[in-house]
N, C-alpha and C. Protein backbone atom coordinates (compact mmCIF):
# COMPACT_ATOMS: atom_id res chain seq x y z
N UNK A 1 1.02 4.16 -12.29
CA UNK A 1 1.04 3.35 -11.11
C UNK A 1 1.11 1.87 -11.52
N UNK A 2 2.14 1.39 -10.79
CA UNK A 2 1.96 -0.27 -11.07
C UNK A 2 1.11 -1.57 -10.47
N UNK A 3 0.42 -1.77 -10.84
CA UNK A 3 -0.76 -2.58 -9.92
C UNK A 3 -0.85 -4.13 -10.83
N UNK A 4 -0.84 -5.08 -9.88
CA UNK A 4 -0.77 -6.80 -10.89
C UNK A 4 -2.42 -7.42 -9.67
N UNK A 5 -3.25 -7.32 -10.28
CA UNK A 5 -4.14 -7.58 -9.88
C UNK A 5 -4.39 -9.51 -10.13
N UNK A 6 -4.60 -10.32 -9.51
CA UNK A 6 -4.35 -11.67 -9.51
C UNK A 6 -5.86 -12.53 -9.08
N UNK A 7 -6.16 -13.57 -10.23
CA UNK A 7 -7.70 -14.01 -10.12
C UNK A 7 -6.74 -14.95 -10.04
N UNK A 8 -7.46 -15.62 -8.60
CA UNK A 8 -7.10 -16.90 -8.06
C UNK A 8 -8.01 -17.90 -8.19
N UNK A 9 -7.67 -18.78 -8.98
CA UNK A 9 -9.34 -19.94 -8.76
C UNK A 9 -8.99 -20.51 -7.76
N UNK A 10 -8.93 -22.12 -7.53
CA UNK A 10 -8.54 -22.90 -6.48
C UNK A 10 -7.31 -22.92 -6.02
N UNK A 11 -7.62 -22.30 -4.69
CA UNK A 11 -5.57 -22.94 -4.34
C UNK A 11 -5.81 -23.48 -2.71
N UNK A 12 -5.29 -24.67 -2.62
CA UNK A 12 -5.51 -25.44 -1.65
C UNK A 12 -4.46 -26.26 -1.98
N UNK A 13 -4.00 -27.14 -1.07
CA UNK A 13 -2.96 -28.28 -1.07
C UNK A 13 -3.13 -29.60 -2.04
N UNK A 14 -4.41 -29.37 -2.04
CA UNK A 14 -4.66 -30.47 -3.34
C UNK A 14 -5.88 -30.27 -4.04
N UNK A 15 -6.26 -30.49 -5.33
CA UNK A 15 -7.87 -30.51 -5.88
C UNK A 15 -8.89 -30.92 -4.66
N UNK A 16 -10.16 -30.43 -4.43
CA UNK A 16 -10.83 -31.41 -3.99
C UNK A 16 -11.88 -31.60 -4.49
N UNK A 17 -12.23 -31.40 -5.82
CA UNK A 17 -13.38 -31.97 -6.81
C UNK A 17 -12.51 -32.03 -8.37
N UNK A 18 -13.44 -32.35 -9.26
CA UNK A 18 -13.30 -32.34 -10.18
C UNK A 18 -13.12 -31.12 -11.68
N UNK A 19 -13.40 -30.49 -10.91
CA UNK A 19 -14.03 -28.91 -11.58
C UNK A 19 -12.11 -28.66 -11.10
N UNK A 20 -11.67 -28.51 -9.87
CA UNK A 20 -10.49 -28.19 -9.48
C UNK A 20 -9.11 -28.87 -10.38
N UNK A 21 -9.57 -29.86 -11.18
CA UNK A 21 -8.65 -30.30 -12.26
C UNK A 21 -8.52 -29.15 -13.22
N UNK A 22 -9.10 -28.00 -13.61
CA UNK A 22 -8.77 -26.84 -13.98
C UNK A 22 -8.36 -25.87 -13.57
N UNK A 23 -9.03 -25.60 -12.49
CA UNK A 23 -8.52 -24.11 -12.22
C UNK A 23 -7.67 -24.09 -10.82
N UNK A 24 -7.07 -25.24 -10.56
CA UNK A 24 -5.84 -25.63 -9.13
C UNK A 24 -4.78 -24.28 -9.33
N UNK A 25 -4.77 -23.98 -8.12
CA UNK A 25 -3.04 -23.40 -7.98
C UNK A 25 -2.50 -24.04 -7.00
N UNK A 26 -1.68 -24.59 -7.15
CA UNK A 26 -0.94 -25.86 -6.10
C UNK A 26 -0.78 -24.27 -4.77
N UNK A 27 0.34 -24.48 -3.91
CA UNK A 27 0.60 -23.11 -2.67
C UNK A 27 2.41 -23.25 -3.51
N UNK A 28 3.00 -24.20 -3.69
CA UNK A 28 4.22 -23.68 -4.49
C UNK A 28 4.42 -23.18 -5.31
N UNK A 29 3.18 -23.58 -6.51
CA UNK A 29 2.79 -22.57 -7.70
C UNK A 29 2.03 -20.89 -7.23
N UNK A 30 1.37 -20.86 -6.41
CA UNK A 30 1.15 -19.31 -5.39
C UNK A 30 2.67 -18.84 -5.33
N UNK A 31 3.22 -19.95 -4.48
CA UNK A 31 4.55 -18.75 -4.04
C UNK A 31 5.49 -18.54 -5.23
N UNK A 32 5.67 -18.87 -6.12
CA UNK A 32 6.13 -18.81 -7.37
C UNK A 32 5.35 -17.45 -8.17
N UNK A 33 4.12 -17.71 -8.05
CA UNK A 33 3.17 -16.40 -8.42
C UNK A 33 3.42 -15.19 -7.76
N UNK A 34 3.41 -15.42 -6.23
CA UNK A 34 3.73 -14.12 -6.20
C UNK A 34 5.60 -13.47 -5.98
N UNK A 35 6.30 -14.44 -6.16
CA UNK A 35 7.65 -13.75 -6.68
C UNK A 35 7.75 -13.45 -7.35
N UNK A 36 7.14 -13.92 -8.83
CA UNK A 36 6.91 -13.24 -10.10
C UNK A 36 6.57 -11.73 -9.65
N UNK A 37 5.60 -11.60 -8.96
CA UNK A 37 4.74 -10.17 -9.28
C UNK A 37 5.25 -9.22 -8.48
N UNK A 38 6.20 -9.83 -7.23
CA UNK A 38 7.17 -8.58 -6.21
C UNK A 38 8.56 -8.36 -7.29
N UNK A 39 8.85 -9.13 -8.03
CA UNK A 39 9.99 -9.16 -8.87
C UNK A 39 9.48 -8.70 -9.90
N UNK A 40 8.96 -8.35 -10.20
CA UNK A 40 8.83 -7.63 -11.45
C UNK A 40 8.83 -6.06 -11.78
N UNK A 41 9.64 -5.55 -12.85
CA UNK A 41 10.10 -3.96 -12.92
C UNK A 41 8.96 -3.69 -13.55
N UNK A 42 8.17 -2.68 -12.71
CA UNK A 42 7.37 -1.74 -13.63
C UNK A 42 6.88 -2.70 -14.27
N UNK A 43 5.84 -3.16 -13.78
CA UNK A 43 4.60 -4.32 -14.49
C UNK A 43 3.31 -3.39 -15.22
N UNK A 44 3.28 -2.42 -14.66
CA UNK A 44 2.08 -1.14 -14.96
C UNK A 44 0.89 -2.26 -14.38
N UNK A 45 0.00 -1.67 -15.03
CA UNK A 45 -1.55 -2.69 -14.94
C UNK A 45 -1.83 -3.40 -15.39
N UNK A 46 -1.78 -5.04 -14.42
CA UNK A 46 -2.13 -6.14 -14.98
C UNK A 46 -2.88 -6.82 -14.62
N UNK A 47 -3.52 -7.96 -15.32
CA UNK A 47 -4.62 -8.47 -14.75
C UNK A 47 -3.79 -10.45 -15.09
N UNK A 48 -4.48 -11.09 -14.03
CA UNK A 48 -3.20 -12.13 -14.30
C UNK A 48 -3.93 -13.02 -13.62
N UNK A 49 -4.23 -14.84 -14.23
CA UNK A 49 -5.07 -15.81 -13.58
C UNK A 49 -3.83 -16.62 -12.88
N UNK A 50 -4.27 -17.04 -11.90
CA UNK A 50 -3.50 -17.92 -11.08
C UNK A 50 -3.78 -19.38 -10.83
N UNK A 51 -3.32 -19.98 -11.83
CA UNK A 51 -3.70 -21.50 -12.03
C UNK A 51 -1.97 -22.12 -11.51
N UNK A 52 -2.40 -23.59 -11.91
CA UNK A 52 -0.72 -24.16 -12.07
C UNK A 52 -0.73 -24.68 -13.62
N UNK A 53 -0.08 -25.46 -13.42
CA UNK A 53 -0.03 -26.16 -15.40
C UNK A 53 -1.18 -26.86 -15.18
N UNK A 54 -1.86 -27.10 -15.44
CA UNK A 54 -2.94 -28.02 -15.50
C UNK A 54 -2.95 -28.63 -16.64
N UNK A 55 -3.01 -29.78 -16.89
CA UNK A 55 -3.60 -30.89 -18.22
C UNK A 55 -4.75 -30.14 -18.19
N UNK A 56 -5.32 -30.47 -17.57
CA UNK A 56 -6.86 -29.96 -17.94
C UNK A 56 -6.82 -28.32 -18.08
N UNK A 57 -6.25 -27.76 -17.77
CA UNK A 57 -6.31 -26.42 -17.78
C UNK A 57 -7.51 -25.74 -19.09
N UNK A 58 -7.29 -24.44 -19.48
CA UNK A 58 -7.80 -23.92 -20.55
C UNK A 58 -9.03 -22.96 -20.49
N UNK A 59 -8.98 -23.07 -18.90
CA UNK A 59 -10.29 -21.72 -19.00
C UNK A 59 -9.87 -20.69 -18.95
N UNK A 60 -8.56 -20.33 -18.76
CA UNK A 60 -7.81 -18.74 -18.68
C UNK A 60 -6.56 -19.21 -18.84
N UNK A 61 -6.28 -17.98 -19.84
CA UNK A 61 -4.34 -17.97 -20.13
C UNK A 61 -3.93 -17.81 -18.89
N UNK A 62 -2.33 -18.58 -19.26
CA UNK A 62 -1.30 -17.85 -18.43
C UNK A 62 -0.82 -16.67 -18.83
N UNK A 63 -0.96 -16.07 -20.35
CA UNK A 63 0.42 -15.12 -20.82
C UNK A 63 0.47 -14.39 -20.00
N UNK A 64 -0.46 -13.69 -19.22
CA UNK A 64 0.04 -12.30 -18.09
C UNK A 64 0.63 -12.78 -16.89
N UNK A 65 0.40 -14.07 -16.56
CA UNK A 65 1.34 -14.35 -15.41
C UNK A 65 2.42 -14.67 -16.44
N UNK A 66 2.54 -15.13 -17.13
CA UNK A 66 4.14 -15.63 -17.84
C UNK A 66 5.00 -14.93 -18.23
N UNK A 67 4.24 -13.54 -18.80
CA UNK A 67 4.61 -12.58 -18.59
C UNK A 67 5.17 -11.67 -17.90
N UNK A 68 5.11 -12.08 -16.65
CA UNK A 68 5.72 -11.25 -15.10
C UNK A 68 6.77 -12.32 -15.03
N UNK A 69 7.21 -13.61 -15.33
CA UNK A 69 7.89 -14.46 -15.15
C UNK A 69 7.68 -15.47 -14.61
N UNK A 70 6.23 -16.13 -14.10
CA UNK A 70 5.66 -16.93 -13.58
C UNK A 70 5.84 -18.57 -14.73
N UNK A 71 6.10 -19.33 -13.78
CA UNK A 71 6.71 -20.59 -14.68
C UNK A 71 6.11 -21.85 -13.73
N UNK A 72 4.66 -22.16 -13.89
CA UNK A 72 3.82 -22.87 -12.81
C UNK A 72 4.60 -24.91 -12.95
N UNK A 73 4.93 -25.36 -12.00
CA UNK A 73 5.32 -26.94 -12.11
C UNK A 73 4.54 -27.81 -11.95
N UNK A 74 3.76 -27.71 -10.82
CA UNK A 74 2.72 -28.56 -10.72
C UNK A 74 1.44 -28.76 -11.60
N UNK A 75 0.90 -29.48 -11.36
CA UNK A 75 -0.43 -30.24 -12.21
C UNK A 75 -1.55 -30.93 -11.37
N UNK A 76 -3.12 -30.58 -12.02
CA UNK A 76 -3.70 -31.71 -10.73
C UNK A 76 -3.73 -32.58 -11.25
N UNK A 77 -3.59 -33.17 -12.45
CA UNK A 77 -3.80 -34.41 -13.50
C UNK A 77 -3.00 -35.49 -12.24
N UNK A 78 -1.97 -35.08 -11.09
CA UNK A 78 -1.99 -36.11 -10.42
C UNK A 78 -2.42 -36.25 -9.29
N UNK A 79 -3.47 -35.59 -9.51
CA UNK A 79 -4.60 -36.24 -8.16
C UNK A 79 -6.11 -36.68 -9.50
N UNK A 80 -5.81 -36.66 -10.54
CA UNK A 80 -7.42 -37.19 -11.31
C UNK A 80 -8.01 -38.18 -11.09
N UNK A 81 -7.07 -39.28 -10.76
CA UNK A 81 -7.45 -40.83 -11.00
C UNK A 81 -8.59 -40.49 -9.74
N UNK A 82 -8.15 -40.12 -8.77
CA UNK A 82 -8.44 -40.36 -7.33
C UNK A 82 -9.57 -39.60 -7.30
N UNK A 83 -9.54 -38.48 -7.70
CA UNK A 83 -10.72 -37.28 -7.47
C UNK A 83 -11.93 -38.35 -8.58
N UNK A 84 -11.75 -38.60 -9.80
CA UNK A 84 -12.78 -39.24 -10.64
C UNK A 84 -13.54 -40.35 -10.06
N UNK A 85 -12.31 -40.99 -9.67
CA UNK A 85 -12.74 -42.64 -8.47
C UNK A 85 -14.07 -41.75 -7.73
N UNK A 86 -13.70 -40.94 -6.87
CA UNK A 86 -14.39 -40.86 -5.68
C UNK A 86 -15.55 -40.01 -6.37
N UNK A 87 -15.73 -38.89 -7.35
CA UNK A 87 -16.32 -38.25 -8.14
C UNK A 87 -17.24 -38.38 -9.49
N UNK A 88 -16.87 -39.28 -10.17
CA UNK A 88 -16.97 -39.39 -11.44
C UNK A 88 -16.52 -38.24 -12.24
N UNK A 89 -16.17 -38.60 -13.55
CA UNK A 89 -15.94 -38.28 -15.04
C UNK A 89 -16.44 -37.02 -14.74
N UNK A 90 -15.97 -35.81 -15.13
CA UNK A 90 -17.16 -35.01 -14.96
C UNK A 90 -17.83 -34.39 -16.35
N UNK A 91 -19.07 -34.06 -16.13
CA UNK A 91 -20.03 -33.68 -17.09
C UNK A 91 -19.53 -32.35 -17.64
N UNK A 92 -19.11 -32.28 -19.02
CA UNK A 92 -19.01 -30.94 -19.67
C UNK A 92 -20.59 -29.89 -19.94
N UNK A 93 -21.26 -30.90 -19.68
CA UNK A 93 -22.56 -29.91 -19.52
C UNK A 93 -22.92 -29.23 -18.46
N UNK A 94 -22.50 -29.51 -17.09
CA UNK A 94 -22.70 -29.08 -15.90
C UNK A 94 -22.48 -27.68 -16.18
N UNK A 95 -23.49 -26.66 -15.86
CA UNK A 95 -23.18 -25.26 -15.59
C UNK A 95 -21.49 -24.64 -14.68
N UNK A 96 -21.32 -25.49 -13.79
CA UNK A 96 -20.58 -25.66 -12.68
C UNK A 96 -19.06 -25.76 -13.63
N UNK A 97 -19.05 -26.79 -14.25
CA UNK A 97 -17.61 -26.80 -14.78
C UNK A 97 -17.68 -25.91 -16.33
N UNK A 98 -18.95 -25.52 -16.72
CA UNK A 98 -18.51 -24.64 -18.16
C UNK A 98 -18.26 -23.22 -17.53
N UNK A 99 -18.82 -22.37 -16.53
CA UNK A 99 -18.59 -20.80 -16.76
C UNK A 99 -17.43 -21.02 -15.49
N UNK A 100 -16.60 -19.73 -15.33
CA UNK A 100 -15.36 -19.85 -14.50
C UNK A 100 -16.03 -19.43 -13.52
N UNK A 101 -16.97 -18.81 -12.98
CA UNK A 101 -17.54 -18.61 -11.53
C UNK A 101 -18.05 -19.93 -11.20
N UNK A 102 -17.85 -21.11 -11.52
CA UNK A 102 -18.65 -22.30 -11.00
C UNK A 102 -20.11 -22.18 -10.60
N UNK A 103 -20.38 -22.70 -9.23
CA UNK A 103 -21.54 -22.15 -8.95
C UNK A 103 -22.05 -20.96 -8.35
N UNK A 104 -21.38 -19.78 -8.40
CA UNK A 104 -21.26 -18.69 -7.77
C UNK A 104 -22.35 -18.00 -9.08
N UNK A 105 -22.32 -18.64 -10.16
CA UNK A 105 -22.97 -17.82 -11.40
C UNK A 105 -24.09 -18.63 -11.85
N UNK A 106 -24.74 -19.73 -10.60
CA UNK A 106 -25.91 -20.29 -11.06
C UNK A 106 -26.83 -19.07 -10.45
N UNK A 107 -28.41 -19.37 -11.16
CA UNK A 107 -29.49 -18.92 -9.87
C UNK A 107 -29.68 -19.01 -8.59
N UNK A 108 -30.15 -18.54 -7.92
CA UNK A 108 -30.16 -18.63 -6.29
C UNK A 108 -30.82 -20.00 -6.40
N UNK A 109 -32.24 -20.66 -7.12
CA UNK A 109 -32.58 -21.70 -7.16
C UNK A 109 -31.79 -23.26 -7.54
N UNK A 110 -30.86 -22.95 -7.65
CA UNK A 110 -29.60 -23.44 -8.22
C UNK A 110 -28.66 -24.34 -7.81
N UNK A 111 -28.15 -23.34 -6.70
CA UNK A 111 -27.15 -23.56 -5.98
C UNK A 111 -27.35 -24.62 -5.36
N UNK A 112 -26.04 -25.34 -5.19
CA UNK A 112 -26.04 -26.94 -4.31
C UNK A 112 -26.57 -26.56 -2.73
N UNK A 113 -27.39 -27.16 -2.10
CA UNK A 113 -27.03 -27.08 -0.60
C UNK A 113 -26.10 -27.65 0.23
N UNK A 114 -25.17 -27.59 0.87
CA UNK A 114 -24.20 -28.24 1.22
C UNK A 114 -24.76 -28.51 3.16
């Protein structure tokens, strides 16, 4: 059976934090993603992250999307200036930007209140 199973981090029209300078999927880089994965012969079982190019990228390969033929254009590196302005630099120590669940993988005591 052929199944392309797809981990989506952020996909929205633009970053809207800083953490999203990694794991963005622009919606043109989506629709690009998923023509890759309706176009593709006999993919069998795959497992496949859905980012765009990111400068910052690097918390998950592309090869399994690149692999289906996925060829991402966009970048958030051009929304950084703006997101940092309003954000700051962000902290490589933050729990939030080191594990890929963000804050979904802090403690319940943890979590931001919004």
């Amino acid at each position: 059976m052929d199944a392309i199973c797809l981990r989506i981090l952020s996909c929205f029209p633009q970053p809207l934090n800083v953490r999203m300078l990694s794991t963005w999927l622009s919606p043109d880089d989506a629709g690009r993603l998923f023509e890759a994965c309706l176009a593709a012969e006999r993919p069998g079982f795959r497992v496949a992250f859905g980012v765009s190019a990111n400068t910052r990228g690097g918390w998950v390969s592309l090869d399994e999307a690149r692999a289906l033929g996925y060829q991402p254009e966009d970048d958030a590196e051009a929304f950084a200036a703006e997101l940092i302005a309003e954000h700051g630099e962000p902290d490589p120590d933050d729990p939030v930007l080191r594990r890929l669940g963000g804050e979904f993988t802090l403690p319940d005591d943890q979590v931001p209140r919004r």
